[in-house]
PDB file of N, CA and C in Angstrom:
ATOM      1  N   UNK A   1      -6.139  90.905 -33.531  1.00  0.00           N
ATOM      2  CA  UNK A   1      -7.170  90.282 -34.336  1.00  0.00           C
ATOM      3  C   UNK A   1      -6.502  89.489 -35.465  1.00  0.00           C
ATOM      4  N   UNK A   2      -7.211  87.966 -35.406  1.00  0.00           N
ATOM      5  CA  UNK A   2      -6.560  87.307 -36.498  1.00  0.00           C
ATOM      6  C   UNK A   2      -7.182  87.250 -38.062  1.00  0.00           C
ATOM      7  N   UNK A   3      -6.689  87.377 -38.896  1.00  0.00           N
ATOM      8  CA  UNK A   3      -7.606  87.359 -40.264  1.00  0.00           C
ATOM      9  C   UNK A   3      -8.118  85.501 -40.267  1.00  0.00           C
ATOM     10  N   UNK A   4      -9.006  85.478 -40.866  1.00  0.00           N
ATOM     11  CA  UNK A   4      -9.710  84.520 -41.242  1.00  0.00           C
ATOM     12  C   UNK A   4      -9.231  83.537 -42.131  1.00  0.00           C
ATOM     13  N   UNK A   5      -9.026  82.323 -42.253  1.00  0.00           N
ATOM     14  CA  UNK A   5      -8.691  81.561 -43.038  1.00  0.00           C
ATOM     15  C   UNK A   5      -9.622  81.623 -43.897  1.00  0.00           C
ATOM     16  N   UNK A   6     -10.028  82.092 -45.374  1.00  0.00           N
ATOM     17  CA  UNK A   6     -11.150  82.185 -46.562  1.00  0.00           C
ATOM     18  C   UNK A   6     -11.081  81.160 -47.356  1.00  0.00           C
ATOM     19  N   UNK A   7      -9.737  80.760 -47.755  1.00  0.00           N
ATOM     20  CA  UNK A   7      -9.357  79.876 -48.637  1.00  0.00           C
ATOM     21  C   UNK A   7      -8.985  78.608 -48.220  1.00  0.00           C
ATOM     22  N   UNK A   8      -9.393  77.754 -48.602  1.00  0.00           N
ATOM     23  CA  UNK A   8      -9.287  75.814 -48.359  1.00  0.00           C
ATOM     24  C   UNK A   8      -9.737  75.683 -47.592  1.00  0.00           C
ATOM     25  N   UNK A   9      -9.376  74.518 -46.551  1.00  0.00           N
ATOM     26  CA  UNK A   9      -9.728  74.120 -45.274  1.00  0.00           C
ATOM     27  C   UNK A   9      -9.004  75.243 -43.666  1.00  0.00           C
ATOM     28  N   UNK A  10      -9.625  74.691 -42.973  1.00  0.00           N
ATOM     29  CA  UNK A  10      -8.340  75.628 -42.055  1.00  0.00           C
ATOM     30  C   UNK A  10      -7.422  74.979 -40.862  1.00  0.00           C
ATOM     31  N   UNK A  11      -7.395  73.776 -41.500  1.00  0.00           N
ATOM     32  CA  UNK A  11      -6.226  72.821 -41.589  1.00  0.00           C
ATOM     33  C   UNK A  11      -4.954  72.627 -43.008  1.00  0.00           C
ATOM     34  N   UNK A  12      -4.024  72.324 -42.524  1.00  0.00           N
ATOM     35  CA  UNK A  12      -3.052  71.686 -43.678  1.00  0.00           C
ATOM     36  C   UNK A  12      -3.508  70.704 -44.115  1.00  0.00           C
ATOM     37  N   UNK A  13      -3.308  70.824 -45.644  1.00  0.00           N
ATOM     38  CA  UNK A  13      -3.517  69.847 -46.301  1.00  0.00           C
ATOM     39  C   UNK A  13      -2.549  68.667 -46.420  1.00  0.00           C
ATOM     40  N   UNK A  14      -3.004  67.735 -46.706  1.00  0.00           N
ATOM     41  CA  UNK A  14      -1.733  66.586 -46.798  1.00  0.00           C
ATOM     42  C   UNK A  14      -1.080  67.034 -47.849  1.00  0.00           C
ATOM     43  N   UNK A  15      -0.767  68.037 -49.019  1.00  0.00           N
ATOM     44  CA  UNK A  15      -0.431  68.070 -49.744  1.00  0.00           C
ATOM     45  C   UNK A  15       0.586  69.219 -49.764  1.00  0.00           C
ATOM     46  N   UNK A  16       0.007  70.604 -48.642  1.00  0.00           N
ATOM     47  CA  UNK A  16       0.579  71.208 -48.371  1.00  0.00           C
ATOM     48  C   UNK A  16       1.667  70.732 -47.508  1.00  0.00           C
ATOM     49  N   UNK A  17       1.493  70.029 -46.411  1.00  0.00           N
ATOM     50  CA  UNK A  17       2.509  69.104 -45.550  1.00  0.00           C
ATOM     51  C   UNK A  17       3.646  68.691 -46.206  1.00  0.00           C
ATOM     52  N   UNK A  18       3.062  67.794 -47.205  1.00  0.00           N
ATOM     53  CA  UNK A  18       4.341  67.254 -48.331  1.00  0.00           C
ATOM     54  C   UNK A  18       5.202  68.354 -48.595  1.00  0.00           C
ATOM     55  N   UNK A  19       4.687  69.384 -49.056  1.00  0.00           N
ATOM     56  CA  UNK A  19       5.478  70.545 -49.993  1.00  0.00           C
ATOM     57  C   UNK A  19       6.322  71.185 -48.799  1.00  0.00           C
ATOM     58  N   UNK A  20       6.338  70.996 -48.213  1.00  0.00           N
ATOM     59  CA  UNK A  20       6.470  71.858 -46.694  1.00  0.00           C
ATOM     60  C   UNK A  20       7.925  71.307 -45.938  1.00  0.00           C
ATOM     61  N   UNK A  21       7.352  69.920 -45.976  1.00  0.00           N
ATOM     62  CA  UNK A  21       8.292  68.706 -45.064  1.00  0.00           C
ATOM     63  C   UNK A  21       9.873  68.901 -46.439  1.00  0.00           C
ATOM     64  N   UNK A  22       9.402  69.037 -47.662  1.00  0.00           N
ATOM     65  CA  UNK A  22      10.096  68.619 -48.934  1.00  0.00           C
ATOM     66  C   UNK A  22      11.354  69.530 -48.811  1.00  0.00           C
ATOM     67  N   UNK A  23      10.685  71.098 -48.873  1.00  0.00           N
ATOM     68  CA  UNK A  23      11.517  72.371 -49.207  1.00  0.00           C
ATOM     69  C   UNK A  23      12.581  72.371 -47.692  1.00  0.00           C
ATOM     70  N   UNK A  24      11.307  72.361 -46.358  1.00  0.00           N
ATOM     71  CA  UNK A  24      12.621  72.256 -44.991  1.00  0.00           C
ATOM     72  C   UNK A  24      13.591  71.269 -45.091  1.00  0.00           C
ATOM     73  N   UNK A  25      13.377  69.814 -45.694  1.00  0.00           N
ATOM     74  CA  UNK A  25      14.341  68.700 -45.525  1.00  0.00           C
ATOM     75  C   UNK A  25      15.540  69.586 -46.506  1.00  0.00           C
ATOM     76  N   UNK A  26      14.929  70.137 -47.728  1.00  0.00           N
ATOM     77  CA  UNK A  26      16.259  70.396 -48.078  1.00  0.00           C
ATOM     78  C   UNK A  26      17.023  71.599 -48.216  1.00  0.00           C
ATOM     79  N   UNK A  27      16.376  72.704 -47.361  1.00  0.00           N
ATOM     80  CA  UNK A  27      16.987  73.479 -46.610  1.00  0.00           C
ATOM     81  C   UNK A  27      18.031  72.749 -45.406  1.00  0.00           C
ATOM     82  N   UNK A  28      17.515  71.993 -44.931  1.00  0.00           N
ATOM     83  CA  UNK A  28      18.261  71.322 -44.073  1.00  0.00           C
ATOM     84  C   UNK A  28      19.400  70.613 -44.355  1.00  0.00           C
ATOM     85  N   UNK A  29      19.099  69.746 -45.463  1.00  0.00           N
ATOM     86  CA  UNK A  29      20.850  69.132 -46.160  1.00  0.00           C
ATOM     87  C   UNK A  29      21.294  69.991 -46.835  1.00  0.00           C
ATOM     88  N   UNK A  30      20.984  71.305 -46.987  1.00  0.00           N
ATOM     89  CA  UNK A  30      21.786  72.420 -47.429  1.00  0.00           C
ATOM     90  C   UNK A  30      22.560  72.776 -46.776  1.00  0.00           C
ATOM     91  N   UNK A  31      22.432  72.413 -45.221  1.00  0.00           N
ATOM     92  CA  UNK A  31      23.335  73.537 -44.117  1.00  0.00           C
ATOM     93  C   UNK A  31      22.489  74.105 -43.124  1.00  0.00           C
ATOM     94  N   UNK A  32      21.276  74.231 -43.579  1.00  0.00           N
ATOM     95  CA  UNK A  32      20.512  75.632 -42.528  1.00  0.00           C
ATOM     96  C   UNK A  32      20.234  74.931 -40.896  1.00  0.00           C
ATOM     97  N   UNK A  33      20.209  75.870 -40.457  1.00  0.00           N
ATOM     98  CA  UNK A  33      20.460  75.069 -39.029  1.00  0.00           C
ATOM     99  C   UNK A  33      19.146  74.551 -38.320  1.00  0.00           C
ATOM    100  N   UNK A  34      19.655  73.683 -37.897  1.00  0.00           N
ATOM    101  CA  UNK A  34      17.932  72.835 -36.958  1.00  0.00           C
ATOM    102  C   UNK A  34      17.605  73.523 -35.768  1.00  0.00           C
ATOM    103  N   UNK A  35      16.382  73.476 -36.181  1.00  0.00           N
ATOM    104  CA  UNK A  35      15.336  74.489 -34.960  1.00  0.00           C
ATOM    105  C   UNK A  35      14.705  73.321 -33.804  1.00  0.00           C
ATOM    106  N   UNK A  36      15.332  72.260 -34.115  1.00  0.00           N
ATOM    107  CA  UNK A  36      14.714  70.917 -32.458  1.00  0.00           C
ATOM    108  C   UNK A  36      16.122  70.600 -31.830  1.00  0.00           C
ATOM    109  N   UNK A  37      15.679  70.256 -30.655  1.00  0.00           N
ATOM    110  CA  UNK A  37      16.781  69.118 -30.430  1.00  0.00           C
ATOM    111  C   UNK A  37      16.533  68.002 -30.530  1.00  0.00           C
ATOM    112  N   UNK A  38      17.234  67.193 -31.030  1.00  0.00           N
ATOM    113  CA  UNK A  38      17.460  65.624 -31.272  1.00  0.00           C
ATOM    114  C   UNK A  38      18.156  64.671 -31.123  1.00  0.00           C
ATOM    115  N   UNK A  39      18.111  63.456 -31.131  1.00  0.00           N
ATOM    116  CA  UNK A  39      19.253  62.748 -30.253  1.00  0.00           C
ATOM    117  C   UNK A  39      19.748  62.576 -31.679  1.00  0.00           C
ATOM    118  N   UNK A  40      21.248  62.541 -31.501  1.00  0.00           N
ATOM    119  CA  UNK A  40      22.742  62.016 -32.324  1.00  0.00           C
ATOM    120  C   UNK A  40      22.023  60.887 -33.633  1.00  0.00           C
ATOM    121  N   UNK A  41      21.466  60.525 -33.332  1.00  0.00           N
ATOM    122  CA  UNK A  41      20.583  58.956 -33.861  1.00  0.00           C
ATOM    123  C   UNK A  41      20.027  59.858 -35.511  1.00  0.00           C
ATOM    124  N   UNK A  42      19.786  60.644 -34.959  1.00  0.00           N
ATOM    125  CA  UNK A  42      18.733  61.432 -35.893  1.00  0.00           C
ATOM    126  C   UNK A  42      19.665  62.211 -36.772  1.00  0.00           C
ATOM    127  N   UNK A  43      19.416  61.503 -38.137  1.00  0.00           N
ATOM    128  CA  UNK A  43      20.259  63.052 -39.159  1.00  0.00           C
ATOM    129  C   UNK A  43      19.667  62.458 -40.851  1.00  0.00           C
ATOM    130  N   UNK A  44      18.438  62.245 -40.784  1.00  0.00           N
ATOM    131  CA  UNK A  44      17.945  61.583 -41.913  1.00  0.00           C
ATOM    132  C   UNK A  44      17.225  63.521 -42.590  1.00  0.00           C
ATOM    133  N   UNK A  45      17.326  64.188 -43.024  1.00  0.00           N
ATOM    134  CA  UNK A  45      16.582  65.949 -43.302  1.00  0.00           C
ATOM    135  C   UNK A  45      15.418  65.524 -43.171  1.00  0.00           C
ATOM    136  N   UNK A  46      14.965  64.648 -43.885  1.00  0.00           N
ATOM    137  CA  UNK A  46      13.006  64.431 -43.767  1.00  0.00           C
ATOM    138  C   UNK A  46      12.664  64.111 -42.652  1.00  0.00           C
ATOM    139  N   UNK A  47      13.124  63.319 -41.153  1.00  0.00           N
ATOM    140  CA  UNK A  47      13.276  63.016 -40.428  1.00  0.00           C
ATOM    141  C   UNK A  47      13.053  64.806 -39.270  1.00  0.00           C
ATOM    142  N   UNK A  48      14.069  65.125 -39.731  1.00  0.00           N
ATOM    143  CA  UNK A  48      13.808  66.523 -38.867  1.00  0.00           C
ATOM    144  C   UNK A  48      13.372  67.498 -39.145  1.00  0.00           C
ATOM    145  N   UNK A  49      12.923  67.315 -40.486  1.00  0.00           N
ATOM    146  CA  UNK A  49      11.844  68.498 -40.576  1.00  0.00           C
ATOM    147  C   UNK A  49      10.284  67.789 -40.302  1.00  0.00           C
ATOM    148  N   UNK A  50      10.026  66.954 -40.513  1.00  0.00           N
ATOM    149  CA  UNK A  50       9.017  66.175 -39.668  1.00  0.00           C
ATOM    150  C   UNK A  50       9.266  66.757 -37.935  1.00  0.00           C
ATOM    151  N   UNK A  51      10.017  66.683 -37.822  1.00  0.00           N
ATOM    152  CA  UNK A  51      10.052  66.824 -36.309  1.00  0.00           C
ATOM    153  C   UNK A  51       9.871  68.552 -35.808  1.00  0.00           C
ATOM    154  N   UNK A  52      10.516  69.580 -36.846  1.00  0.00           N
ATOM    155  CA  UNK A  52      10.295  70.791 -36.660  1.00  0.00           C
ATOM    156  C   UNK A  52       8.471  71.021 -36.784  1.00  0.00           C
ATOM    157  N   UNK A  53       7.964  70.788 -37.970  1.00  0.00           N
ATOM    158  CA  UNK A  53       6.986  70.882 -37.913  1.00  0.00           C
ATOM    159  C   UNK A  53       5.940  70.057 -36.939  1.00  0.00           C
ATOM    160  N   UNK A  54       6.076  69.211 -36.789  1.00  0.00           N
ATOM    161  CA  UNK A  54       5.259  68.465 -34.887  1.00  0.00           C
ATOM    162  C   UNK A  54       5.451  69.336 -34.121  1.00  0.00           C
ATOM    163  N   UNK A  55       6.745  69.895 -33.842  1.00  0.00           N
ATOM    164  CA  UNK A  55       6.786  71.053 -32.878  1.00  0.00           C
ATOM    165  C   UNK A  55       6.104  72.322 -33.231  1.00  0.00           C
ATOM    166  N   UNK A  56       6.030  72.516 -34.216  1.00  0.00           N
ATOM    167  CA  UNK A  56       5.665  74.044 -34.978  1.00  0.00           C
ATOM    168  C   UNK A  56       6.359  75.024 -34.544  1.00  0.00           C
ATOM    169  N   UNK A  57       7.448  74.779 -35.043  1.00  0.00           N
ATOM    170  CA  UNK A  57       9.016  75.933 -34.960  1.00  0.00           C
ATOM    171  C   UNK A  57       8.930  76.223 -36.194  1.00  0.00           C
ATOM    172  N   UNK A  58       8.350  76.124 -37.318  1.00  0.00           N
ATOM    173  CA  UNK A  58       8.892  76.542 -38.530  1.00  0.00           C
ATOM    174  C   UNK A  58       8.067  77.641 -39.103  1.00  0.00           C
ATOM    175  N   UNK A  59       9.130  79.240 -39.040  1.00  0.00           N
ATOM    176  CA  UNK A  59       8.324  79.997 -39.797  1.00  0.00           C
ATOM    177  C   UNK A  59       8.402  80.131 -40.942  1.00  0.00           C
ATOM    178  N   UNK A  60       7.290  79.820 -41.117  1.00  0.00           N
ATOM    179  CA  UNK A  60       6.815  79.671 -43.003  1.00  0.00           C
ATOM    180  C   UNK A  60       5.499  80.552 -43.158  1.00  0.00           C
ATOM    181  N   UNK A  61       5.149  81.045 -44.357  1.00  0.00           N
ATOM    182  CA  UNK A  61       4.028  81.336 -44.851  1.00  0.00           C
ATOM    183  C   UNK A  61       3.804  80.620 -46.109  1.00  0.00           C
ATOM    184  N   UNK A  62       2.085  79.867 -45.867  1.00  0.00           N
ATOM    185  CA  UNK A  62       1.345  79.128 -46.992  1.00  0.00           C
ATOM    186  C   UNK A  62       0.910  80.407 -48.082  1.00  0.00           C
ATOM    187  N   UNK A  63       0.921  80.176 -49.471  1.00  0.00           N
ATOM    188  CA  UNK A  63      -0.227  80.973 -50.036  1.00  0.00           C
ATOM    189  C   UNK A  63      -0.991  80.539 -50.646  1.00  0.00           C
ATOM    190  N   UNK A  64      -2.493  80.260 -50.338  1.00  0.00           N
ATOM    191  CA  UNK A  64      -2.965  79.486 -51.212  1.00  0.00           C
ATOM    192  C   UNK A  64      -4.026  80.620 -52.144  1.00  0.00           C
ATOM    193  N   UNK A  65      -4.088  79.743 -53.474  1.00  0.00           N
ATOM    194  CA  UNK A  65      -4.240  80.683 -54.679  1.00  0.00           C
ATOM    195  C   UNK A  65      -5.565  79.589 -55.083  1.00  0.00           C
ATOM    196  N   UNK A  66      -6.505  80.500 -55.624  1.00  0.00           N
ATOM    197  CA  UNK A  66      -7.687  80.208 -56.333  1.00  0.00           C
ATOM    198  C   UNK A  66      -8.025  80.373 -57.803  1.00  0.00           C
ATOM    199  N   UNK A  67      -8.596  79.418 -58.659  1.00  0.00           N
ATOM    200  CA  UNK A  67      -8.582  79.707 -60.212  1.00  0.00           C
ATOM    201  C   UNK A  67      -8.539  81.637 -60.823  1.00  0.00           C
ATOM    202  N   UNK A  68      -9.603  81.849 -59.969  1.00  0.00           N
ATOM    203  CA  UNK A  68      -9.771  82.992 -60.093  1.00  0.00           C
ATOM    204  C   UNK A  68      -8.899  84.176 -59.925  1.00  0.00           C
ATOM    205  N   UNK A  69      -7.399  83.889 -59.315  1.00  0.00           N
ATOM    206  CA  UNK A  69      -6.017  84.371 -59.158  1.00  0.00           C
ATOM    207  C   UNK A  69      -6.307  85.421 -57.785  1.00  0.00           C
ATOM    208  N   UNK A  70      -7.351  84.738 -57.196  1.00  0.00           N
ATOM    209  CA  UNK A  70      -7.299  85.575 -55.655  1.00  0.00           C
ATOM    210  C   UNK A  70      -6.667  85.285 -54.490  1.00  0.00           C
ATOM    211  N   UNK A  71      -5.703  85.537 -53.964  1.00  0.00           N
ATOM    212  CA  UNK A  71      -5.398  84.267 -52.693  1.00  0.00           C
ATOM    213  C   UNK A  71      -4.677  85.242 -51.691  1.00  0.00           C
ATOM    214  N   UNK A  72      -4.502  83.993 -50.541  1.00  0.00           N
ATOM    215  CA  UNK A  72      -4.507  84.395 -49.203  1.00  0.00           C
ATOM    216  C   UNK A  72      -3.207  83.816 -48.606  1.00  0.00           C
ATOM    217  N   UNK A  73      -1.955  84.669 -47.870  1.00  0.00           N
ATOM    218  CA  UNK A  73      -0.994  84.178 -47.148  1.00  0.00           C
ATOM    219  C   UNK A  73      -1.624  84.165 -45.827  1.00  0.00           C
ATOM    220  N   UNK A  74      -1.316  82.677 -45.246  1.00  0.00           N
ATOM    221  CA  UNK A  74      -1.585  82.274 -43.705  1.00  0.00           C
ATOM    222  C   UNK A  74      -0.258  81.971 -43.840  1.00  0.00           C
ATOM    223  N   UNK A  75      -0.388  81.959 -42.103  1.00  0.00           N
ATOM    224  CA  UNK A  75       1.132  81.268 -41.457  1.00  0.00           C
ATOM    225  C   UNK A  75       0.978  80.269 -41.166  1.00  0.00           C
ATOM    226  N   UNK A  76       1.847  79.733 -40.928  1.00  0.00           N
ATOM    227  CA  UNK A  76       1.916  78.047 -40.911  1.00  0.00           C
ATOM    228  C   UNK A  76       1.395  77.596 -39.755  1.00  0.00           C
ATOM    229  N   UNK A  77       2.061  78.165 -38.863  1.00  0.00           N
ATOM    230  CA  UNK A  77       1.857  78.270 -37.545  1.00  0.00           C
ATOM    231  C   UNK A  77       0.076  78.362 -37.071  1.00  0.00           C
ATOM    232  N   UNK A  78      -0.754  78.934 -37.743  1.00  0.00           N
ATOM    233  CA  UNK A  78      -2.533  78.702 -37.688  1.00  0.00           C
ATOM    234  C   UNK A  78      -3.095  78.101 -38.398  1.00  0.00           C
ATOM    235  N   UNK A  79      -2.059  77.013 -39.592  1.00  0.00           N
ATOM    236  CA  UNK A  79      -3.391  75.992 -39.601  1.00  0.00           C
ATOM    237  C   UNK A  79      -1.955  74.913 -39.015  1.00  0.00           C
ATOM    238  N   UNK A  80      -1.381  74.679 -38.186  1.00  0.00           N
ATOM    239  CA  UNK A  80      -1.223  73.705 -37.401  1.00  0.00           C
ATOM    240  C   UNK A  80      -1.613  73.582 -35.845  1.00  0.00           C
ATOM    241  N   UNK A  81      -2.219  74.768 -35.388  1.00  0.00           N
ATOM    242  CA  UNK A  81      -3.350  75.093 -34.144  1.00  0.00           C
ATOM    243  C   UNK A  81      -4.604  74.350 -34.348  1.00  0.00           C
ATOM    244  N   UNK A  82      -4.654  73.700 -32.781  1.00  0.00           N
ATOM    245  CA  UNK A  82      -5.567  72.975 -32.770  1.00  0.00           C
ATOM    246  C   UNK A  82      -7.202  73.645 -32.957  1.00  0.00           C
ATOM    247  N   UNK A  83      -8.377  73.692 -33.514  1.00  0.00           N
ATOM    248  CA  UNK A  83      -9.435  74.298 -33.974  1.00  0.00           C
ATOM    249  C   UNK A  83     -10.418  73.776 -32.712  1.00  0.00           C
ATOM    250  N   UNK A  84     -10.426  75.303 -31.986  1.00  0.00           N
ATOM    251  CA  UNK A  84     -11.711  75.857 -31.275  1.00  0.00           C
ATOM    252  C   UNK A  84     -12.875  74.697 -31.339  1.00  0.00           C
ATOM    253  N   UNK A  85     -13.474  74.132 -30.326  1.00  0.00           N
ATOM    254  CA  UNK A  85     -15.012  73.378 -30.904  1.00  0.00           C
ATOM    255  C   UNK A  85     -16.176  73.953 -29.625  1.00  0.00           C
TER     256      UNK A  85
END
C-alpha cells in the first residue's frame, strides 16, 4: 500500500525539478558515479542528470513542508509516474 501524496500537486513541480537536476549535476562533477549510459559526447553534469531523471534512476526523497510545519517525504520516483486516469 502506497501512502498518498497530501501535500502539493502529485506531480513535480518545475521548481522541485530545478532543485533536483541542481544538487545531482553537482553530485555528479563531484565524482559520484552515473546511473545512465551515454554516449562519450555527453559530459556536460546538467546534461546527465537531466538524463538520470527522464529515466527515473535517481533515488531521492522530496519533502515537502507546509506553513503550518507539517510535511510529507515522497519519493521521487511517484511523482515522476505517470497518473492513473
Amino acid at each position: 500500500m502506497t501512502q498518498e501524496i497530501g501535500i502539493g500537486p502529485p506531480k513535480l513541480t518545475r521548481f522541485e525539478r530545478a532543485r533536483i537536476v541542481g544538487a545531482r549535476a553537482l553530485q555528479v562533477s563531484m565524482g559520484a558515479p552515473i546511473l545512465v549510459e551515454l554516449p562519450d559526447s555527453v559530459t556536460d553534469p546538467i546534461d546527465i542528470a537531466l538524463e538520470e531523471l527522464k529515466e527515473n534512476l535517481l533515488p531521492m526523497t522530496l519533502r515537502r513542508v507546509l506553513p503550518d510545519r507539517s510535511k510529507q517525504d515522497i519519493a521521487l520516483s511517484r511523482l515522476l509516474q505517470p497518473r492513473a486516469t
